[in-house]
PDB file of N, CA and C in Angstrom:
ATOM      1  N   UNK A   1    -144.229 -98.982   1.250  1.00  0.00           N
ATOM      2  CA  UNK A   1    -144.563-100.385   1.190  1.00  0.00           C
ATOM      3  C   UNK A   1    -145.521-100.753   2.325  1.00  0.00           C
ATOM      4  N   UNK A   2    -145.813-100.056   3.415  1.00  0.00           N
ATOM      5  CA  UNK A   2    -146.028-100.482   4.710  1.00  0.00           C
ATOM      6  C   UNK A   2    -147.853 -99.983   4.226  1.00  0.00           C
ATOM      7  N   UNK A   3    -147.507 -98.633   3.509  1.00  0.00           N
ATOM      8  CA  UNK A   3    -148.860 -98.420   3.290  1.00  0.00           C
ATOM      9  C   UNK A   3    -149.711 -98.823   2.705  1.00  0.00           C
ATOM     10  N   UNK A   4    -148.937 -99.693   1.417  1.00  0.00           N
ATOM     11  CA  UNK A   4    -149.881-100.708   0.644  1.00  0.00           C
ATOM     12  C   UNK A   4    -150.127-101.974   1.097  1.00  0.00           C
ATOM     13  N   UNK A   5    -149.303-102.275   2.010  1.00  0.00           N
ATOM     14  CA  UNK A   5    -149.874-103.664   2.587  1.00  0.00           C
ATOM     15  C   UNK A   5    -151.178-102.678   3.688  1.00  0.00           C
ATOM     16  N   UNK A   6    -150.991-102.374   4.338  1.00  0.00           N
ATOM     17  CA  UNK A   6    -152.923-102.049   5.121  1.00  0.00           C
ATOM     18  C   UNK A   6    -153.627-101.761   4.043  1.00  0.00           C
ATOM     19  N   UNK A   7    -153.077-100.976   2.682  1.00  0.00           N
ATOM     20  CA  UNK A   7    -154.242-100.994   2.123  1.00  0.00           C
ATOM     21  C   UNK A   7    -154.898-102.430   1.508  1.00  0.00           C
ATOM     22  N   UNK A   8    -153.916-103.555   1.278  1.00  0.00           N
ATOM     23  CA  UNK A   8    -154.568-104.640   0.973  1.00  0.00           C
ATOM     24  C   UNK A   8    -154.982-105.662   2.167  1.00  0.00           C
ATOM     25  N   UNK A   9    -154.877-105.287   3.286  1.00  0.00           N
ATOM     26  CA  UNK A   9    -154.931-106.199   4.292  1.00  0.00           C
ATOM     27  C   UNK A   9    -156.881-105.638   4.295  1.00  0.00           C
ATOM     28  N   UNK A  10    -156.634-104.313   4.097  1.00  0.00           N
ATOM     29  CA  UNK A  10    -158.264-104.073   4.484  1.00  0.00           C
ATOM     30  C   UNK A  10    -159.510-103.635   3.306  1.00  0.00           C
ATOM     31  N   UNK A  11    -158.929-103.353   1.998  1.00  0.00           N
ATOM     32  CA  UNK A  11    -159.164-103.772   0.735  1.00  0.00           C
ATOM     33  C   UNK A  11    -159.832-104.881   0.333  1.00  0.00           C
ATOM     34  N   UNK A  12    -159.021-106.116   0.820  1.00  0.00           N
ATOM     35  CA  UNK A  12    -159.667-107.474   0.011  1.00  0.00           C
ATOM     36  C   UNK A  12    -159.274-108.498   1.426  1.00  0.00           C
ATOM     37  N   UNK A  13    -160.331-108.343   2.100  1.00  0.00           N
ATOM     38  CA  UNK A  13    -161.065-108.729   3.247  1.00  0.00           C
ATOM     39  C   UNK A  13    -161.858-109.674   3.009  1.00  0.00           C
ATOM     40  N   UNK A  14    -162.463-109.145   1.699  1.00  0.00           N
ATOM     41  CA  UNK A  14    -163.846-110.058   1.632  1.00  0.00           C
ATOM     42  C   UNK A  14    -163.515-110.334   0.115  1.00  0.00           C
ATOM     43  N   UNK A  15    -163.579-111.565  -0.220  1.00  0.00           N
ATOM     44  CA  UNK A  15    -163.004-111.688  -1.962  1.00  0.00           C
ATOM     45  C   UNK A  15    -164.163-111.756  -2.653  1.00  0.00           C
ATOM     46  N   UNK A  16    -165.687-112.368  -2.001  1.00  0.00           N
ATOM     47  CA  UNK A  16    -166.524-112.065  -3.044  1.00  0.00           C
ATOM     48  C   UNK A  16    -167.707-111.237  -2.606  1.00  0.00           C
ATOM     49  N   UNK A  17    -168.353-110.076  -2.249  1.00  0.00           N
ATOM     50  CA  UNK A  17    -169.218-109.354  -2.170  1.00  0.00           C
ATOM     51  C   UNK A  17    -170.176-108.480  -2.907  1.00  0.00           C
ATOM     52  N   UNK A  18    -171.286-107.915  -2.578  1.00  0.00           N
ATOM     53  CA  UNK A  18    -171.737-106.627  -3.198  1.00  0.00           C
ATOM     54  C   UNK A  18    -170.782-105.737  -3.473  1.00  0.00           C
ATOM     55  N   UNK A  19    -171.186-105.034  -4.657  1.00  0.00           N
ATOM     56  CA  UNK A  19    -170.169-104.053  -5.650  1.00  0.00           C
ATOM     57  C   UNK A  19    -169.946-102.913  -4.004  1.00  0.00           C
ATOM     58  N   UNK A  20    -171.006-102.235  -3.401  1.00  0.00           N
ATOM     59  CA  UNK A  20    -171.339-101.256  -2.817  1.00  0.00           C
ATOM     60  C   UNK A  20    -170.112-101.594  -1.676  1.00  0.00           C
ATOM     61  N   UNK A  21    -169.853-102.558  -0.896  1.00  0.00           N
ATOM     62  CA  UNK A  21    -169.360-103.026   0.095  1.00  0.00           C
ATOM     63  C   UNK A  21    -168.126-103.344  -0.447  1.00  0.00           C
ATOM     64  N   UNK A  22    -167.828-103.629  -1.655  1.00  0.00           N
ATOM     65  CA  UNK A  22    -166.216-103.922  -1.890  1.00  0.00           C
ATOM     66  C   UNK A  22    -165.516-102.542  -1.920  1.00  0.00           C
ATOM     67  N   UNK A  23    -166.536-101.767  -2.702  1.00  0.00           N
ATOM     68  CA  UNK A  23    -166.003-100.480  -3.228  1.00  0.00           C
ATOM     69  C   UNK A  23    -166.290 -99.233  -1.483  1.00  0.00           C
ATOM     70  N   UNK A  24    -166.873 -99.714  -0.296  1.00  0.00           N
ATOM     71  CA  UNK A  24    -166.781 -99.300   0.873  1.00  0.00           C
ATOM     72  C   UNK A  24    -165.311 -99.077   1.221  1.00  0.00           C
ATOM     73  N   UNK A  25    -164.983-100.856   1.464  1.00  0.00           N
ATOM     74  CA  UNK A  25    -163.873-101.405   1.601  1.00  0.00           C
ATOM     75  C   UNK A  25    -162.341-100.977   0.774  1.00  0.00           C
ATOM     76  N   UNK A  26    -162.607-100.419  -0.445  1.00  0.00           N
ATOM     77  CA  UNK A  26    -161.317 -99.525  -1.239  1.00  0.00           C
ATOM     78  C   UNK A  26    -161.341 -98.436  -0.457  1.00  0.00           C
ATOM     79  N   UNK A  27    -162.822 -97.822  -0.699  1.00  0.00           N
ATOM     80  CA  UNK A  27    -162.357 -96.107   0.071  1.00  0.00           C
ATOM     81  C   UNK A  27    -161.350 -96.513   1.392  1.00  0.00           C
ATOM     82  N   UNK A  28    -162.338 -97.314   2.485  1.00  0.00           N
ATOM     83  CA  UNK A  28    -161.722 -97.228   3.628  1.00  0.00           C
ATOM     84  C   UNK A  28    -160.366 -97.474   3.683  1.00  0.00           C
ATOM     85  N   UNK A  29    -159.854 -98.737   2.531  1.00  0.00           N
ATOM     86  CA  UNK A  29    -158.180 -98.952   2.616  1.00  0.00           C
ATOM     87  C   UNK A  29    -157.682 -97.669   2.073  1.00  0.00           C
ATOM     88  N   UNK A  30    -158.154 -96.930   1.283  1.00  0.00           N
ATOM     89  CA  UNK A  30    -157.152 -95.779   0.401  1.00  0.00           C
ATOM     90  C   UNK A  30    -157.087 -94.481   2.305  1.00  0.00           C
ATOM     91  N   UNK A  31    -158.222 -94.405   2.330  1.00  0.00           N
ATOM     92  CA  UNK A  31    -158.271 -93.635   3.498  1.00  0.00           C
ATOM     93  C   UNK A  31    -157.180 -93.408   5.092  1.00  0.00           C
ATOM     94  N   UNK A  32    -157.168 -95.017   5.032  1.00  0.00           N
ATOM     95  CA  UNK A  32    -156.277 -95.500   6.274  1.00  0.00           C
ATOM     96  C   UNK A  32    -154.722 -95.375   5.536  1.00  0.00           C
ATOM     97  N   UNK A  33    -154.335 -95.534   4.275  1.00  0.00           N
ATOM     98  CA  UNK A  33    -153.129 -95.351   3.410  1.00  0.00           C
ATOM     99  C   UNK A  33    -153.064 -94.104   3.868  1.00  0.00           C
ATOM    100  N   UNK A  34    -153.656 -93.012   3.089  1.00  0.00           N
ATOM    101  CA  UNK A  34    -153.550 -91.625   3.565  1.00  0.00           C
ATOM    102  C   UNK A  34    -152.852 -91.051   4.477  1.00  0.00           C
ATOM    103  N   UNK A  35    -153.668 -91.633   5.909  1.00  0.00           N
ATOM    104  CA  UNK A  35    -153.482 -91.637   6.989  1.00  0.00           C
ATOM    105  C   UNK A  35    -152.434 -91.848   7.673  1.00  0.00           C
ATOM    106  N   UNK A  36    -151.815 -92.959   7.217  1.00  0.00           N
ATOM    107  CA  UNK A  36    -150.106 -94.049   7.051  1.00  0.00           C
ATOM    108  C   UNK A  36    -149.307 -92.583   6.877  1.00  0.00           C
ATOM    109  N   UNK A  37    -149.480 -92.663   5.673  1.00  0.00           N
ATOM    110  CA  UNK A  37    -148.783 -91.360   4.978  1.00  0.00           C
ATOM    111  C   UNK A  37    -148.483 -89.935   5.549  1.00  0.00           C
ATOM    112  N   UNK A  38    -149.847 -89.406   6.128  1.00  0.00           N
ATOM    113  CA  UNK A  38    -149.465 -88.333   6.735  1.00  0.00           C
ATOM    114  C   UNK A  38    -148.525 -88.781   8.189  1.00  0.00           C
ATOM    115  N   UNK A  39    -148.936 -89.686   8.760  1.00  0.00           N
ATOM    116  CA  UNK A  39    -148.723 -90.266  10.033  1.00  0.00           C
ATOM    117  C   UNK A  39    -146.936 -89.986  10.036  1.00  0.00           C
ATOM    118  N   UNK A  40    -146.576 -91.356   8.424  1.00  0.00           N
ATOM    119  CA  UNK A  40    -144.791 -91.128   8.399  1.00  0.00           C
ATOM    120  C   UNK A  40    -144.543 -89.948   8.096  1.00  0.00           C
ATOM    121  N   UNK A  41    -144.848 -89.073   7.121  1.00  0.00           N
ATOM    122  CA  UNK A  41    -144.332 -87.588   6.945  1.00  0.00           C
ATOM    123  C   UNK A  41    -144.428 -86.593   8.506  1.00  0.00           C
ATOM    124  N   UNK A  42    -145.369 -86.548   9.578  1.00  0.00           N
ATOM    125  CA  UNK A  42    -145.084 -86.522  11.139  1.00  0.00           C
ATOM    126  C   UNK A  42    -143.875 -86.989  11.316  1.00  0.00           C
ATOM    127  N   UNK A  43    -143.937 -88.097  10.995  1.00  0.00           N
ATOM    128  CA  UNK A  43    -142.672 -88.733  12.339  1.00  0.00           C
ATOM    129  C   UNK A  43    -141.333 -88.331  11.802  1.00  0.00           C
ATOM    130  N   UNK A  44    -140.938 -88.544  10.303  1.00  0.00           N
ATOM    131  CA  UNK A  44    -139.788 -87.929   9.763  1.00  0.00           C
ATOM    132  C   UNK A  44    -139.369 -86.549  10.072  1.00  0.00           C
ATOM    133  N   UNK A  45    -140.641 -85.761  10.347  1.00  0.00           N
ATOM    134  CA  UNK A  45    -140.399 -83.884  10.439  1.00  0.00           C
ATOM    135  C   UNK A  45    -139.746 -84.192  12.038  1.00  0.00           C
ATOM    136  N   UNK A  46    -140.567 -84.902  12.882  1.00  0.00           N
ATOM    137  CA  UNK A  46    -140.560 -85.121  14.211  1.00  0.00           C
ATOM    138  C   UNK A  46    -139.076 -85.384  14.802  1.00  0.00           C
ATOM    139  N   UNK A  47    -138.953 -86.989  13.938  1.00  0.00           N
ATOM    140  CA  UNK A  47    -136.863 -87.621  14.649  1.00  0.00           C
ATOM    141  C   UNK A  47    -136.626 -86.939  13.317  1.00  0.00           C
ATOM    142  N   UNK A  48    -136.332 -86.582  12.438  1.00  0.00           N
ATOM    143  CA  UNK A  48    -135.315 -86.195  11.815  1.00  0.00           C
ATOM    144  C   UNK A  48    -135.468 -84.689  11.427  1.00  0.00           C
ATOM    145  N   UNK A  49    -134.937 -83.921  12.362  1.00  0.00           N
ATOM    146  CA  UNK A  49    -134.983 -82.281  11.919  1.00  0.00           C
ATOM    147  C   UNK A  49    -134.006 -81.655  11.441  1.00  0.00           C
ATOM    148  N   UNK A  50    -133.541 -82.495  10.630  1.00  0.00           N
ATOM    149  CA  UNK A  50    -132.759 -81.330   9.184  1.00  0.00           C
ATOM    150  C   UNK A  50    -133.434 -82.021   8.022  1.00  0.00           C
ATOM    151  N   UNK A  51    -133.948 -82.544   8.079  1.00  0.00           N
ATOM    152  CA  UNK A  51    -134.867 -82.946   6.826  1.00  0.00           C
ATOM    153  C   UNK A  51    -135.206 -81.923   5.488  1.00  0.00           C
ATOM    154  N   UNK A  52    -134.384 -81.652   4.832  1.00  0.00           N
ATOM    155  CA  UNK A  52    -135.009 -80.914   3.631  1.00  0.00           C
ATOM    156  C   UNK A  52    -136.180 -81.764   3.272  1.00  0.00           C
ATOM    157  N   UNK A  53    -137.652 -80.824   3.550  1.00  0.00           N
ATOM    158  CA  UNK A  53    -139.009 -80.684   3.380  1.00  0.00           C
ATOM    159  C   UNK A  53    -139.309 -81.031   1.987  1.00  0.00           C
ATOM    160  N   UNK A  54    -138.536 -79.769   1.248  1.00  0.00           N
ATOM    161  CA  UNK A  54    -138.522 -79.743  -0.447  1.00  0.00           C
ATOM    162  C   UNK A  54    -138.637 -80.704  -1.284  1.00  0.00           C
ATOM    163  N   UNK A  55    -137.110 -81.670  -0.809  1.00  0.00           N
ATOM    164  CA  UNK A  55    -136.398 -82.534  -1.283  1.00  0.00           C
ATOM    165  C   UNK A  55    -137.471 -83.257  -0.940  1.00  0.00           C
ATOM    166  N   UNK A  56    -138.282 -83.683   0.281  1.00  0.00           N
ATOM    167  CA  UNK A  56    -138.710 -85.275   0.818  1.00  0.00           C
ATOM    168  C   UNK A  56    -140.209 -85.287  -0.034  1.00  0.00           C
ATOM    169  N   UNK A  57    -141.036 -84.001  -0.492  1.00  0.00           N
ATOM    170  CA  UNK A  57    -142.021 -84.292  -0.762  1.00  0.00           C
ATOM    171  C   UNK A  57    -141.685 -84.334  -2.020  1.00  0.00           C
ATOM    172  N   UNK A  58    -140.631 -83.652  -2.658  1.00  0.00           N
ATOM    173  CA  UNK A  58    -140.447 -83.464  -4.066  1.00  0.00           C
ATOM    174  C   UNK A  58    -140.008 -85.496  -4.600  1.00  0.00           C
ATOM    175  N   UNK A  59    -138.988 -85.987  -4.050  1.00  0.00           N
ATOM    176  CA  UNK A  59    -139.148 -87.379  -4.173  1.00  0.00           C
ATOM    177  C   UNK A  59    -140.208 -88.132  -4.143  1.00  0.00           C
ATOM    178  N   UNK A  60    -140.995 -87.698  -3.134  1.00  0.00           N
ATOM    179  CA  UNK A  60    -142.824 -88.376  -2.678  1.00  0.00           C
ATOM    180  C   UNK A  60    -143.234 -88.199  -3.874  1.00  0.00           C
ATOM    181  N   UNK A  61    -144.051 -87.032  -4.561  1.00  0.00           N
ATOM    182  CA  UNK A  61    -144.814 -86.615  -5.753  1.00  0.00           C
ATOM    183  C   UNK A  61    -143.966 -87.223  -6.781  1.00  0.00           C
ATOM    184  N   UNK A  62    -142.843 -87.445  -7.003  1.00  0.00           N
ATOM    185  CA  UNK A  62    -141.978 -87.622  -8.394  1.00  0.00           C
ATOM    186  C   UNK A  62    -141.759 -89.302  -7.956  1.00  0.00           C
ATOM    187  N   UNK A  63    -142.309 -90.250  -7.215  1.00  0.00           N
ATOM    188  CA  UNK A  63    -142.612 -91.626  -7.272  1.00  0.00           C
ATOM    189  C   UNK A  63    -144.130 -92.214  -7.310  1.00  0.00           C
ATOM    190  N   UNK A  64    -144.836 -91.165  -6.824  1.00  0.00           N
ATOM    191  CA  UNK A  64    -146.545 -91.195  -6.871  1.00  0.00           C
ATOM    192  C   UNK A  64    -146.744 -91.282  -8.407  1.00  0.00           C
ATOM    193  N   UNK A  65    -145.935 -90.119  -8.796  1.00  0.00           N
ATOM    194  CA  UNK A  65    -146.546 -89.520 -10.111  1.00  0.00           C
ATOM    195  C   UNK A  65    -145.905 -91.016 -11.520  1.00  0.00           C
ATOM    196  N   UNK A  66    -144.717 -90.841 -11.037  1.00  0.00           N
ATOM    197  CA  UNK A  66    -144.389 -92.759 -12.197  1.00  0.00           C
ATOM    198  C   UNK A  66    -145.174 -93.891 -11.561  1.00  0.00           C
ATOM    199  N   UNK A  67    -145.737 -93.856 -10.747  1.00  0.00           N
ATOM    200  CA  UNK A  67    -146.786 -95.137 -10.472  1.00  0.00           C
ATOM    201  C   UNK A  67    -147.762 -94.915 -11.117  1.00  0.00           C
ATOM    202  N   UNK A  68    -148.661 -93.796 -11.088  1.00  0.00           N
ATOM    203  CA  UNK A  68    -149.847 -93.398 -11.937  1.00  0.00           C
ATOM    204  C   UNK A  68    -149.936 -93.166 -13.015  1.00  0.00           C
ATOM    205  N   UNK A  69    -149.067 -92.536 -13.680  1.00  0.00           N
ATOM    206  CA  UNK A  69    -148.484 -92.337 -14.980  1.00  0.00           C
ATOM    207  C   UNK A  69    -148.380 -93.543 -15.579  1.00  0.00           C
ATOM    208  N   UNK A  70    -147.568 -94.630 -15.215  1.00  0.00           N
ATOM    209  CA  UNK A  70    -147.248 -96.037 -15.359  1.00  0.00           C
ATOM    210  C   UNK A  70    -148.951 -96.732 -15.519  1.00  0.00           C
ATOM    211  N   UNK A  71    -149.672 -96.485 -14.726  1.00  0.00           N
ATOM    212  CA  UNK A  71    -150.778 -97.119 -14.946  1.00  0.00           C
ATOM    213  C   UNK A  71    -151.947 -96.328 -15.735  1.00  0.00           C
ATOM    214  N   UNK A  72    -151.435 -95.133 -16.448  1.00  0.00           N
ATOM    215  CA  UNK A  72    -151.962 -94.549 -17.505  1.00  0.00           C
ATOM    216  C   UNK A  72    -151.674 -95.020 -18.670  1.00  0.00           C
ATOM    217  N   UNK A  73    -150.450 -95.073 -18.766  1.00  0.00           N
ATOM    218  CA  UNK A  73    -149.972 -95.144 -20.355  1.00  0.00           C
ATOM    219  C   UNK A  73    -150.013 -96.725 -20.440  1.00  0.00           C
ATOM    220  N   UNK A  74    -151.016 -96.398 -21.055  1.00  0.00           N
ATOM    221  CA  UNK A  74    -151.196 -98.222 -22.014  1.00  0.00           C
ATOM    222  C   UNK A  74    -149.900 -98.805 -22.904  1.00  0.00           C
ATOM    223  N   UNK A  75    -149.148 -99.807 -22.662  1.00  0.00           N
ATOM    224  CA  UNK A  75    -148.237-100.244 -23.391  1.00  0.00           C
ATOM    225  C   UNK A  75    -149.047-101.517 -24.260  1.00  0.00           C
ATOM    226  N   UNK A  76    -148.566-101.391 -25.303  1.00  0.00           N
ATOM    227  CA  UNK A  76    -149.047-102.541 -26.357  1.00  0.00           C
ATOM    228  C   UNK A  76    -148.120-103.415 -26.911  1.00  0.00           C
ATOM    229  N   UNK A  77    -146.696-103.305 -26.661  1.00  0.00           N
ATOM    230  CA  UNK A  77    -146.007-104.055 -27.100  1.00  0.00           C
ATOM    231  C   UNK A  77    -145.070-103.571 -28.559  1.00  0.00           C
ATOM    232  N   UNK A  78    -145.880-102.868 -29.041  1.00  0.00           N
ATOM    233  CA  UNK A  78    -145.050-101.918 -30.159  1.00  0.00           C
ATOM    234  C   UNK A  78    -144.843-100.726 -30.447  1.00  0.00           C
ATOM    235  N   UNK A  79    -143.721-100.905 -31.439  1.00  0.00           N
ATOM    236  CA  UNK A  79    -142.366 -99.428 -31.252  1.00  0.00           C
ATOM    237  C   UNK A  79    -142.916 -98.875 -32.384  1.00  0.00           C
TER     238      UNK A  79
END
């Protein structure tokens, strides 16, 4: 959660601009997310050392992957 708020704090900065400069402004928020990301996966290995590794990225990828997935599959409303 922590990582999507910087990414929108620095994302949509500017609400109306050039295409070139908004789409600057995504890379740089996805970039600094990243960054978030590796930063907490550090600090968890760091204070918490019994951390099953397996388990923590295997949860990571298997909540990434239903967010994206989720915003793949087009729902239309019918069965």
């Amino acid at each position: 959660m922590a990582g999507a708020r910087l990414y929108a704090r620095i994302a949509y900065r500017l609400e109306y601009g050039p295409p070139a400069a908004l789409m600057r402004q995504h890379f740089a928020a996805e970039m600094v997310k990243l960054g978030f990301t590796l930063a907490a996966f550090a600090a968890v290995f760091v204070f918490y050392r019994q951390v099953v590794w397996v388990a923590l990225f295997g949860g990571y990828l298997a909540a990434a992957s239903a967010y994206w997935f989720g915003l793949l599959i087009k729902f239309d409303g019918k069965n």
